[in-house]
N, C-alpha and C. Protein backbone atom coordinates (compact mmCIF):
# COMPACT_ATOMS: atom_id res chain seq x y z
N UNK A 1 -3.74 -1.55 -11.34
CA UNK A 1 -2.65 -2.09 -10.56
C UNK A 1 -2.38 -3.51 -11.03
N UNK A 2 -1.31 -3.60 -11.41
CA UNK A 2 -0.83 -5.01 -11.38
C UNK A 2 0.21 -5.55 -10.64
N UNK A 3 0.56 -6.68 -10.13
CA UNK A 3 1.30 -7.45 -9.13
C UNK A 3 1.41 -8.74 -9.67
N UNK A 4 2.34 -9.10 -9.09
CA UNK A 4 3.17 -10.46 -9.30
C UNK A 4 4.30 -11.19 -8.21
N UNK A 5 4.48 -12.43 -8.03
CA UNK A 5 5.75 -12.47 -7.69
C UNK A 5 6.86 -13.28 -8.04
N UNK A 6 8.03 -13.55 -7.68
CA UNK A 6 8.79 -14.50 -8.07
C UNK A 6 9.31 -15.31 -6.92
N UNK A 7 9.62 -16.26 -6.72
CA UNK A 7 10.19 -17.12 -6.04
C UNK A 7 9.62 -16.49 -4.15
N UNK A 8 8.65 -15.94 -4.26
CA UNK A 8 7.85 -15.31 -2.87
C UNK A 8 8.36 -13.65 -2.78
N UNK A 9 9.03 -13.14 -3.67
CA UNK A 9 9.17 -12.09 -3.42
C UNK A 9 7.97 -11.11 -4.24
N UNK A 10 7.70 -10.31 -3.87
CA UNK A 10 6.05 -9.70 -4.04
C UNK A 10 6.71 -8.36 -5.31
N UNK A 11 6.04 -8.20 -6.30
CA UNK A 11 6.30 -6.97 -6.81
C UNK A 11 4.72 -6.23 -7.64
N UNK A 12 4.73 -5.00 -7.39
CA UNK A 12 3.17 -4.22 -7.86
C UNK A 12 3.70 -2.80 -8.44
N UNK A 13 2.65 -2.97 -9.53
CA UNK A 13 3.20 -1.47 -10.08
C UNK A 13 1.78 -1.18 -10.65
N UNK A 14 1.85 0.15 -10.40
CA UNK A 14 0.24 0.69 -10.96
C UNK A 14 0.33 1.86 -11.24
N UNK A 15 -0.71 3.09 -12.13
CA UNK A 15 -0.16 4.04 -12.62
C UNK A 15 -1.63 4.43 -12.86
N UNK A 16 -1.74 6.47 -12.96
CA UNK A 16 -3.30 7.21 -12.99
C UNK A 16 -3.26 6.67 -14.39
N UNK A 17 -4.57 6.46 -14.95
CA UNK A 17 -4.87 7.08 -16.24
C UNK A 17 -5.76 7.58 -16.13
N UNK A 18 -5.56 8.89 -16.90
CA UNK A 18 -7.10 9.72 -17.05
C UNK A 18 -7.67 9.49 -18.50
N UNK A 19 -9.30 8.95 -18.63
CA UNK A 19 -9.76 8.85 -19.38
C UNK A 19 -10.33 10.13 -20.53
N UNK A 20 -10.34 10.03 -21.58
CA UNK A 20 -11.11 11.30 -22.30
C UNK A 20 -9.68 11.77 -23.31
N UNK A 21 -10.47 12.42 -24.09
CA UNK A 21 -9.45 13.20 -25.43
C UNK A 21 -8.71 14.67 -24.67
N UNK A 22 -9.39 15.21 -23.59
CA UNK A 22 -9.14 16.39 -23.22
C UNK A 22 -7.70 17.10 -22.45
N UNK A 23 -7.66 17.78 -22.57
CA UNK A 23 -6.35 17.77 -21.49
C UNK A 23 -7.00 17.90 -20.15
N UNK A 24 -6.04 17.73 -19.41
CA UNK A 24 -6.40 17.65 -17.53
C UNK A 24 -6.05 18.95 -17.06
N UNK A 25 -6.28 19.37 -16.56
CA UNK A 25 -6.60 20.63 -15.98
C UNK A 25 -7.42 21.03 -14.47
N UNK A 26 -6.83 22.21 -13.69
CA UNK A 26 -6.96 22.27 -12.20
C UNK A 26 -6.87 21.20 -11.25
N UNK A 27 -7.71 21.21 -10.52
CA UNK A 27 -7.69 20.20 -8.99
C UNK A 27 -7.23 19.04 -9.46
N UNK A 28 -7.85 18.34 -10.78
CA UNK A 28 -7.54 17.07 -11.21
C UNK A 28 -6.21 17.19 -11.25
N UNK A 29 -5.73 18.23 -11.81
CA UNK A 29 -4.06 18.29 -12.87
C UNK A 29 -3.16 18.11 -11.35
N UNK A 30 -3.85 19.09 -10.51
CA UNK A 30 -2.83 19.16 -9.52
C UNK A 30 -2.96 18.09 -8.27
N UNK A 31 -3.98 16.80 -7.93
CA UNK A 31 -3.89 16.04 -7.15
C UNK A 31 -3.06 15.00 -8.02
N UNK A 32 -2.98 14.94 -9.11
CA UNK A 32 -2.05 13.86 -10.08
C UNK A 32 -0.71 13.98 -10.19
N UNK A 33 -0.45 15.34 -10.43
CA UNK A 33 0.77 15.78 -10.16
C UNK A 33 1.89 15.48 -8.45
N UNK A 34 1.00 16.17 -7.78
CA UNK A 34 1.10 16.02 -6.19
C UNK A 34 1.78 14.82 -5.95
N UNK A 35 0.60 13.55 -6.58
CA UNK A 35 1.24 12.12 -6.10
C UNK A 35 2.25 11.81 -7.31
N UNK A 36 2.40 12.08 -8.15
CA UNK A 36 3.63 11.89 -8.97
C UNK A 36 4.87 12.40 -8.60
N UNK A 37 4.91 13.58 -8.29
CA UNK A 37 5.83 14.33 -7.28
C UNK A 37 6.43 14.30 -6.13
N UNK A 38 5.33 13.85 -5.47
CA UNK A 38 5.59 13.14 -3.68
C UNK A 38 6.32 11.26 -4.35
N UNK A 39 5.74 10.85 -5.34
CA UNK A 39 6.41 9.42 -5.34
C UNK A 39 7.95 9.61 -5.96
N UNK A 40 8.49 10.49 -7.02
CA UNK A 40 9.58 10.74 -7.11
C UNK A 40 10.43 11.35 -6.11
N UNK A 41 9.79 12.33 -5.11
CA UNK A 41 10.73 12.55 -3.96
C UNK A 41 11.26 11.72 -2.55
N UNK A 42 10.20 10.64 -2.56
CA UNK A 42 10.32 9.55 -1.87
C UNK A 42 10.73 8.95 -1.86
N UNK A 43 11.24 8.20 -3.59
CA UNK A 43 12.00 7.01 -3.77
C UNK A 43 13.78 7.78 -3.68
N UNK A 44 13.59 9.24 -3.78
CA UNK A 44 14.88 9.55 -3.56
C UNK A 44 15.30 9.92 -2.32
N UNK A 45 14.76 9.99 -1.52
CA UNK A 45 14.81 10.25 0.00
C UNK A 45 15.14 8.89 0.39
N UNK A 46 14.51 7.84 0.26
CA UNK A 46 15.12 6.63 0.30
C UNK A 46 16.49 6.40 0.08
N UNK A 47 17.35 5.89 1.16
CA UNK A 47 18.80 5.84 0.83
C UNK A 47 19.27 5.23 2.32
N UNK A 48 20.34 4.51 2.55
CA UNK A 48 20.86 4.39 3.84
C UNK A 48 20.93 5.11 4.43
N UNK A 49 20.89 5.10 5.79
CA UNK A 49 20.73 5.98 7.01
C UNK A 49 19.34 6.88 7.05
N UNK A 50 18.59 7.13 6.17
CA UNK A 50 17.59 7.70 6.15
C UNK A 50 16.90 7.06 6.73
N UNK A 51 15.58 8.01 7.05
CA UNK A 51 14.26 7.30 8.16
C UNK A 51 13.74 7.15 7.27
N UNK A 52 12.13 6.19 8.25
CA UNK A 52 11.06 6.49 7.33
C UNK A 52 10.41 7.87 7.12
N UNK A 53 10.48 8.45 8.59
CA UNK A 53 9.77 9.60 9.28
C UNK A 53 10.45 11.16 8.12
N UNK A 54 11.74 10.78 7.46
CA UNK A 54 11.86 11.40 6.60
C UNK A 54 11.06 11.69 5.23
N UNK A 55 10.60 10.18 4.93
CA UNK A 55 10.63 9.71 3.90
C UNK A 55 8.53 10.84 3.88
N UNK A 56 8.01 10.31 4.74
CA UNK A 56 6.82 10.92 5.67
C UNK A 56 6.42 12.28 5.26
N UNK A 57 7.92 13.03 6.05
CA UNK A 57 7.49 14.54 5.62
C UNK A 57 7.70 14.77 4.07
N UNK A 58 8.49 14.29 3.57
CA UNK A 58 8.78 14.17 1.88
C UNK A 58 7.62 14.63 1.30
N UNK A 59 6.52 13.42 1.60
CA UNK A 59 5.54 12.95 0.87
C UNK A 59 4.70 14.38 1.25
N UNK A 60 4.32 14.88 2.84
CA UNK A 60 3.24 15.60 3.08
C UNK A 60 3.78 17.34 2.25
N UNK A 61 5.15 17.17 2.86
CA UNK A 61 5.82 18.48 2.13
C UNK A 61 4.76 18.79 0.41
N UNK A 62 5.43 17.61 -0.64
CA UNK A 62 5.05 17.88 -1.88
C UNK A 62 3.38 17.83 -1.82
N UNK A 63 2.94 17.29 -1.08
CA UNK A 63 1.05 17.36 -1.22
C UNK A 63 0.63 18.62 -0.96
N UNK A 64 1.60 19.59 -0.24
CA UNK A 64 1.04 20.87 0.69
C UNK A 64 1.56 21.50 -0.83
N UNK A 65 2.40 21.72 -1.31
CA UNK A 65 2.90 22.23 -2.53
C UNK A 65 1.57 22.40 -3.98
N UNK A 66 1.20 21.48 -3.57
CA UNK A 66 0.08 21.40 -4.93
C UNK A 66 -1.48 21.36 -4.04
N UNK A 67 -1.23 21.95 -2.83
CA UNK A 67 -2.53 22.22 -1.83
C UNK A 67 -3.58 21.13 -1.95
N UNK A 68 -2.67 20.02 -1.91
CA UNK A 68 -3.22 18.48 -1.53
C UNK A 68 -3.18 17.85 -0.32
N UNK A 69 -3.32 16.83 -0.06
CA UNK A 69 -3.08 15.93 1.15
C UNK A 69 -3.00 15.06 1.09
N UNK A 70 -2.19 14.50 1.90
CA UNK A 70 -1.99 12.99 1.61
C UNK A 70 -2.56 12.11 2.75
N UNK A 71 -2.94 10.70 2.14
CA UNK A 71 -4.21 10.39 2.55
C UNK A 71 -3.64 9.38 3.67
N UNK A 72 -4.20 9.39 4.64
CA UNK A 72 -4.47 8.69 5.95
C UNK A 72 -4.60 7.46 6.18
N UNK A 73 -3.86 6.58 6.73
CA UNK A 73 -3.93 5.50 7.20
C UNK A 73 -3.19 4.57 5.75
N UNK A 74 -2.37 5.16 5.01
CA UNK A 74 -1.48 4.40 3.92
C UNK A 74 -0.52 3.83 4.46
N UNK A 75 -0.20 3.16 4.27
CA UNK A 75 1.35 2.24 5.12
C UNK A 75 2.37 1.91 3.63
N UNK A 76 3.25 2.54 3.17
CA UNK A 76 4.29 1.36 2.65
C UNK A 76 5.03 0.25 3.21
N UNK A 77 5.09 -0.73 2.60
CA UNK A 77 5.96 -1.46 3.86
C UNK A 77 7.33 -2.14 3.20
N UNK A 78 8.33 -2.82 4.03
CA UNK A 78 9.16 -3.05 3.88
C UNK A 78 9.09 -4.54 3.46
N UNK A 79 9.38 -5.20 2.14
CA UNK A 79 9.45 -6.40 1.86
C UNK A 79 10.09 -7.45 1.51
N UNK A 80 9.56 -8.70 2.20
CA UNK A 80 10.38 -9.72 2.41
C UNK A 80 10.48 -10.91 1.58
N UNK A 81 10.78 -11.88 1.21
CA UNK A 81 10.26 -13.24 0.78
C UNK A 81 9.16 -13.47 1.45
N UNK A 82 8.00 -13.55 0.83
CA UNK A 82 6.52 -14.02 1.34
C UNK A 82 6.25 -13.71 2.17
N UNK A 83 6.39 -12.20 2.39
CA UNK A 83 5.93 -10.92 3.31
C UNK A 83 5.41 -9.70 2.68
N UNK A 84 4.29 -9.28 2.21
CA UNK A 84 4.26 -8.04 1.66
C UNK A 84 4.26 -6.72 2.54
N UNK A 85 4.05 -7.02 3.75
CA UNK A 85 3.44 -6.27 4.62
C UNK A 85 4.06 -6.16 5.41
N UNK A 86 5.56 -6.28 5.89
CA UNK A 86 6.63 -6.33 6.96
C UNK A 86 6.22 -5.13 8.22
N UNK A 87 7.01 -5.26 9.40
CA UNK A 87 6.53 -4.44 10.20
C UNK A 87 7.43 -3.06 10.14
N UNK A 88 8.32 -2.84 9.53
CA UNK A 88 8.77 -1.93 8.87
C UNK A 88 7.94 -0.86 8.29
N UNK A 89 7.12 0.12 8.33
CA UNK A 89 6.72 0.84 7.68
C UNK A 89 6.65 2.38 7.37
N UNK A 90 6.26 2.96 6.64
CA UNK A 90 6.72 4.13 6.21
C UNK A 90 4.84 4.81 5.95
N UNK A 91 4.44 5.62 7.02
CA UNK A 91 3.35 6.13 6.92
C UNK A 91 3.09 7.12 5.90
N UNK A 92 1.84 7.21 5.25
CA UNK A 92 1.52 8.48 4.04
C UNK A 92 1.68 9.79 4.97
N UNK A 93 1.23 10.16 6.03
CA UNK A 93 0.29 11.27 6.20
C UNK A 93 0.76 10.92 8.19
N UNK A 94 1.66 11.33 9.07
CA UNK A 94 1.10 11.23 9.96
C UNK A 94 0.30 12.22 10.82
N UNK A 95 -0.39 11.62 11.47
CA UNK A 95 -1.70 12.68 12.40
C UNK A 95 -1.05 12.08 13.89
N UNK A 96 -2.36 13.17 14.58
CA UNK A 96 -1.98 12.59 16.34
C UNK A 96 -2.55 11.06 16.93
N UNK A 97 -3.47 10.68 16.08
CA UNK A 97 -3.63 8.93 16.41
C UNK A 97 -3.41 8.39 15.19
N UNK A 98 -2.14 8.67 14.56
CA UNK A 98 -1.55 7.78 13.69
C UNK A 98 -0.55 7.79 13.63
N UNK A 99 0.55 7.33 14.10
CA UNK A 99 2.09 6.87 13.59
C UNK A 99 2.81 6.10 13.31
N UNK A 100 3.85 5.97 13.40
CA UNK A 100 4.46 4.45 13.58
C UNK A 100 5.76 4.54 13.72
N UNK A 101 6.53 3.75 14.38
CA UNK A 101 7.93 3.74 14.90
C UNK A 101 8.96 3.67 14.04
N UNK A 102 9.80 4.77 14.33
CA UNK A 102 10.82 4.95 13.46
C UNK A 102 11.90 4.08 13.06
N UNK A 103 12.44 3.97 11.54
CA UNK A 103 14.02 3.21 11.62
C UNK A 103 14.01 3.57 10.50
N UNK A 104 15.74 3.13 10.40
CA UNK A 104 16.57 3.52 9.40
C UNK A 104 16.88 2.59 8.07
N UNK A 105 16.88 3.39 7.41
CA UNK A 105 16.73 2.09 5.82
C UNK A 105 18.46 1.84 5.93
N UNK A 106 18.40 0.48 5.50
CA UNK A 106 19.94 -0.29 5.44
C UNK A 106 19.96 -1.11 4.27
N UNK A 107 21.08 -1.28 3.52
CA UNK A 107 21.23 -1.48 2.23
C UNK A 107 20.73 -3.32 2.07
N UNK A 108 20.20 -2.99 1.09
CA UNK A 108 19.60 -4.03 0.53
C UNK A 108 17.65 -4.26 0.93
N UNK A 109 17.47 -3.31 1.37
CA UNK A 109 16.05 -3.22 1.54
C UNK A 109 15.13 -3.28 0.87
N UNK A 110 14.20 -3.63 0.39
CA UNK A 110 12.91 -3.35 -0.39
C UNK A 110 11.81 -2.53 0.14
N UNK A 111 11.30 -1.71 -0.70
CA UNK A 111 10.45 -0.74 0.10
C UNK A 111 9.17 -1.03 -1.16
N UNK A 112 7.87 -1.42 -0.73
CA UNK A 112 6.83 -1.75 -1.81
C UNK A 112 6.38 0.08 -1.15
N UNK A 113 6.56 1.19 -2.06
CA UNK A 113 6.08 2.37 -1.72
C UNK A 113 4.56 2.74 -2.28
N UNK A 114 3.87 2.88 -1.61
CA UNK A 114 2.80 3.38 -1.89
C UNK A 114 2.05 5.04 -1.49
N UNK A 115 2.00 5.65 -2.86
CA UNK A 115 1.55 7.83 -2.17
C UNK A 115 0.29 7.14 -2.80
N UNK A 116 -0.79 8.24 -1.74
CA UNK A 116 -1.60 8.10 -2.14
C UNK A 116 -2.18 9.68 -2.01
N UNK A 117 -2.88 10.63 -2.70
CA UNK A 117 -3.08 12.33 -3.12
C UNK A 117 -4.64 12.43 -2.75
N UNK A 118 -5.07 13.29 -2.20
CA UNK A 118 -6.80 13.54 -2.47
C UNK A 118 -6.22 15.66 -2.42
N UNK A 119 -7.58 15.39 -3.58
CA UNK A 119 -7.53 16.87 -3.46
C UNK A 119 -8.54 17.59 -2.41
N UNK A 120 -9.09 16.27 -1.52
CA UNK A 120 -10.18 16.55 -0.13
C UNK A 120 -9.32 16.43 1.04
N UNK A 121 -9.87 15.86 2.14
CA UNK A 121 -9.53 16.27 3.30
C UNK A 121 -8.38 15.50 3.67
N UNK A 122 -8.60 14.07 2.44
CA UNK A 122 -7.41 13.50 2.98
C UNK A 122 -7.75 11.95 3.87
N UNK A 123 -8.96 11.91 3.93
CA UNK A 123 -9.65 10.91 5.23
C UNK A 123 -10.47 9.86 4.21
N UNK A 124 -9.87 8.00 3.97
CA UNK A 124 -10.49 7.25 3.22
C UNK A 124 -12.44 7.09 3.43
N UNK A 125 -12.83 7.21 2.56
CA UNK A 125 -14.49 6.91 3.00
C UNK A 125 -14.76 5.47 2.47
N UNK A 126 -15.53 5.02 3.65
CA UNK A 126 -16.03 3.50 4.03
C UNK A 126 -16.97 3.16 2.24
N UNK A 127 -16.86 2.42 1.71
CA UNK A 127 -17.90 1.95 0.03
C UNK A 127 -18.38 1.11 0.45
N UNK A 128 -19.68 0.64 -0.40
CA UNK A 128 -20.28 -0.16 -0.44
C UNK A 128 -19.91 -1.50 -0.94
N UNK A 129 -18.90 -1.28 -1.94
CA UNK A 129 -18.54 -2.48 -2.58
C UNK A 129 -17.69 -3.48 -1.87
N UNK A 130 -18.05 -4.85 -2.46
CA UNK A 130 -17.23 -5.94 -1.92
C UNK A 130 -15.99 -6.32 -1.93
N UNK A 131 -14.98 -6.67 -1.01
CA UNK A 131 -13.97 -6.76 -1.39
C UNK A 131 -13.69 -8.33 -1.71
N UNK A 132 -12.67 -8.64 -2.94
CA UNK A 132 -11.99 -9.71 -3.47
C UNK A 132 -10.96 -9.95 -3.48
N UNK A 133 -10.18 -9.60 -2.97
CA UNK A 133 -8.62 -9.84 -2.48
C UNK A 133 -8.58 -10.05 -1.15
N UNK A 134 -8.23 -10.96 -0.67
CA UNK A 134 -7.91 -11.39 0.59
C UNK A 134 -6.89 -11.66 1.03
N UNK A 135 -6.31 -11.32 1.90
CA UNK A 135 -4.75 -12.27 2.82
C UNK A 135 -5.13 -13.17 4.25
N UNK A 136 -4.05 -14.01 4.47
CA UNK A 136 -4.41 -14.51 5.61
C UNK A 136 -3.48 -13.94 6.54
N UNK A 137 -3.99 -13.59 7.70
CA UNK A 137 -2.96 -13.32 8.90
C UNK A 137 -2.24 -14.79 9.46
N UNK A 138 -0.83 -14.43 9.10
CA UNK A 138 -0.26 -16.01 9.59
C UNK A 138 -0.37 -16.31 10.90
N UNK A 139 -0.10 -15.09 11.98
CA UNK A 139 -0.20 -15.17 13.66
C UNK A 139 -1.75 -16.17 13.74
N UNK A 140 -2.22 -15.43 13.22
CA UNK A 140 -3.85 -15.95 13.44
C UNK A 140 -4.25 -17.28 13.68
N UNK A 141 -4.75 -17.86 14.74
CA UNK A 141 -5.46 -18.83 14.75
C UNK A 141 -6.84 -19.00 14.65
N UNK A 142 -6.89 -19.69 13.74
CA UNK A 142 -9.02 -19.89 12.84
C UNK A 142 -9.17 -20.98 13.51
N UNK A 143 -10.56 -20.71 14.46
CA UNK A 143 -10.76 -22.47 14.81
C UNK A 143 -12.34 -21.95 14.11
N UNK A 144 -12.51 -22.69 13.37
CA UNK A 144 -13.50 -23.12 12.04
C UNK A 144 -14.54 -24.30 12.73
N UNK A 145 -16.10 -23.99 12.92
CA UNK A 145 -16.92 -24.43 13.51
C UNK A 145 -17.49 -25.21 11.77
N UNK A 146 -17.85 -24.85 11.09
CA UNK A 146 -18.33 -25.03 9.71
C UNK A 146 -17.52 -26.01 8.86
N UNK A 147 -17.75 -27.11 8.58
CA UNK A 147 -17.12 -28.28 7.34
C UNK A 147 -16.67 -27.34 6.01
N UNK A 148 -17.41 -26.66 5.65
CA UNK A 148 -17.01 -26.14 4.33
C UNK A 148 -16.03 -24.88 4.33
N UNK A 149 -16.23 -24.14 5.67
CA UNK A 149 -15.02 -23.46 5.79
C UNK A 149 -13.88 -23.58 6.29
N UNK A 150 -13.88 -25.03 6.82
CA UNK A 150 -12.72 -25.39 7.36
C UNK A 150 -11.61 -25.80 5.96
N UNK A 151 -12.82 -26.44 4.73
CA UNK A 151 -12.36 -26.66 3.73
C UNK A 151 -12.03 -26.29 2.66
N UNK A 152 -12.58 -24.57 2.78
CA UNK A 152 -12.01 -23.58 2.48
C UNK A 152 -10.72 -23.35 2.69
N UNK A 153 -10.70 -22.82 3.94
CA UNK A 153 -9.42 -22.65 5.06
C UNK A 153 -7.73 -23.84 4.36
N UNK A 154 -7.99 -24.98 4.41
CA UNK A 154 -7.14 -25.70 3.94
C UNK A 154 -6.90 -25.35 2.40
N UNK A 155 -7.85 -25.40 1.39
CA UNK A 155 -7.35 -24.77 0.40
C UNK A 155 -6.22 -23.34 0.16
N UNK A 156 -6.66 -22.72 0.95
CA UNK A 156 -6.16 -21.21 1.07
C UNK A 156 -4.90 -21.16 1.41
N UNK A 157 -4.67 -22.43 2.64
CA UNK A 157 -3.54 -22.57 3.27
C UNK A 157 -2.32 -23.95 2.04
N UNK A 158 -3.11 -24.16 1.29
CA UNK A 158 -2.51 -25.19 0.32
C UNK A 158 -2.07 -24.57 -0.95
N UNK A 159 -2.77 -23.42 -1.57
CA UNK A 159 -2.72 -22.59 -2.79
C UNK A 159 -2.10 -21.36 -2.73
N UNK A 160 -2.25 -20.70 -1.27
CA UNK A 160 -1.82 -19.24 -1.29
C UNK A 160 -1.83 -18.85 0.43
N UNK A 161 -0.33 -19.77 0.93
CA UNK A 161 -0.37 -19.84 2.17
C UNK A 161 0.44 -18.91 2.96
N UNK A 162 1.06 -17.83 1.67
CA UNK A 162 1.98 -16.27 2.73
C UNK A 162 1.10 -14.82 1.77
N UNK A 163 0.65 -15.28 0.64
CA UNK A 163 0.71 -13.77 -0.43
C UNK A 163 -1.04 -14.13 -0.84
N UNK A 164 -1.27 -12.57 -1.12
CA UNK A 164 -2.76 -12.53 -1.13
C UNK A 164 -3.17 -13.44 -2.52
N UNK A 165 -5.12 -13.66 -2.30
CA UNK A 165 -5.00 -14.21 -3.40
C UNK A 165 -7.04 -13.41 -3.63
N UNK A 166 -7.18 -13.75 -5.00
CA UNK A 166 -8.71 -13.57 -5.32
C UNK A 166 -9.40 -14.40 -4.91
N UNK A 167 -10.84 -14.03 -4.92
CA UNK A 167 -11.54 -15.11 -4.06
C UNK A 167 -11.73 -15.75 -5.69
N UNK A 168 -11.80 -15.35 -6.65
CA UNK A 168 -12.31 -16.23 -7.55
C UNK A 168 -11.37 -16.92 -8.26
N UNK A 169 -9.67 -17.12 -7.77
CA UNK A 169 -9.13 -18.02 -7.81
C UNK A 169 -9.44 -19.17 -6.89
N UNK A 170 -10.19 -19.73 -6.52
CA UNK A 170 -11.01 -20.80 -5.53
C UNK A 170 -11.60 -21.25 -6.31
N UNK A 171 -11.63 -23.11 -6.08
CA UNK A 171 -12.45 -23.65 -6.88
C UNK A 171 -13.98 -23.63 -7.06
N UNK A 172 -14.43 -23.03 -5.44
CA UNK A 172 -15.58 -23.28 -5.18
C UNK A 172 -16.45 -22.45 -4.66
């Protein structure tokens, strides 16, 4: 995945590669396909007057097609100048404790779309590994007991104060 932005507007583009000389073949061929398929029918379902909730079944439609699923708790969202994450969103997969409120796309929108395919149940599993990308919640108020994380905190808010950043872009 790579990302960037310009003048605060956020842009990411990322793509499978499968490693090896071989060709791809079964479950693999067809959870790759699935999300290649569900992301071309999505960005065309996208259009004025359309929902998200359209955009939704799009995605689950083509996963059931290649006897996939699409995975749980994905959000695309609608983006702003130094917003990646708008409250606008367009769910992967909805279930009965997952949805989100409907609306209609209107011209000039940005949609950062994200499919995401498992050829399993469909349900993200918790890793061990650490995460290095961070955002700050702007609502949020940090009251910071600690000198060095307060001085953290000001950096974060001085270097990368709407759009995510690495922790090992930090000096310290």
């Amino acid at each position: 995945m790579c990302g960037t932005h310009f003048d605060g507007y956020a842009s990411n583009a990322a793509t499978t590669i499968v490693v090896g000389s071989g060709a791809v073949s079964g479950r693999k061929a067809d959870v790759i396909l699935a999300a290649w398929n569900a992301f071309q029918a999505a960005q065309r379902k996208i259009a004025v007057a359309a929902t998200n909730n359209e955009v939704t079944e799009v995605i689950q439609q083509i996963a059931e097609e290649f006897k996939c699923n699409a995975v749980e708790g994905v959000l695309s969202h609608k983006v702003k100048r130094h917003i990646i994450d708008g409250n606008d969103v367009i769910i992967n997969r909805a279930t009965s404790t997952q949805s989100v409120q409907e609306f209609q796309f209107q011209p000039g929108d940005v949609i950062g779309l994200d499919i995401f395919v498992s050829s399993g149940e469909g349900k993200p599993k918790e890793h061990d590994s650490r995460c290095t990308v961070f955002k700050r919640e702007l609502e949020q108020v940090y009251n910071l007991k600690m000198k060095s994380a307060r001085a953290f905190f000001v950096e974060v808010n001085k270097r990368f104060p709407t759009l995510p950043f690495s922790i090992r872009a930090m000096q310290d």
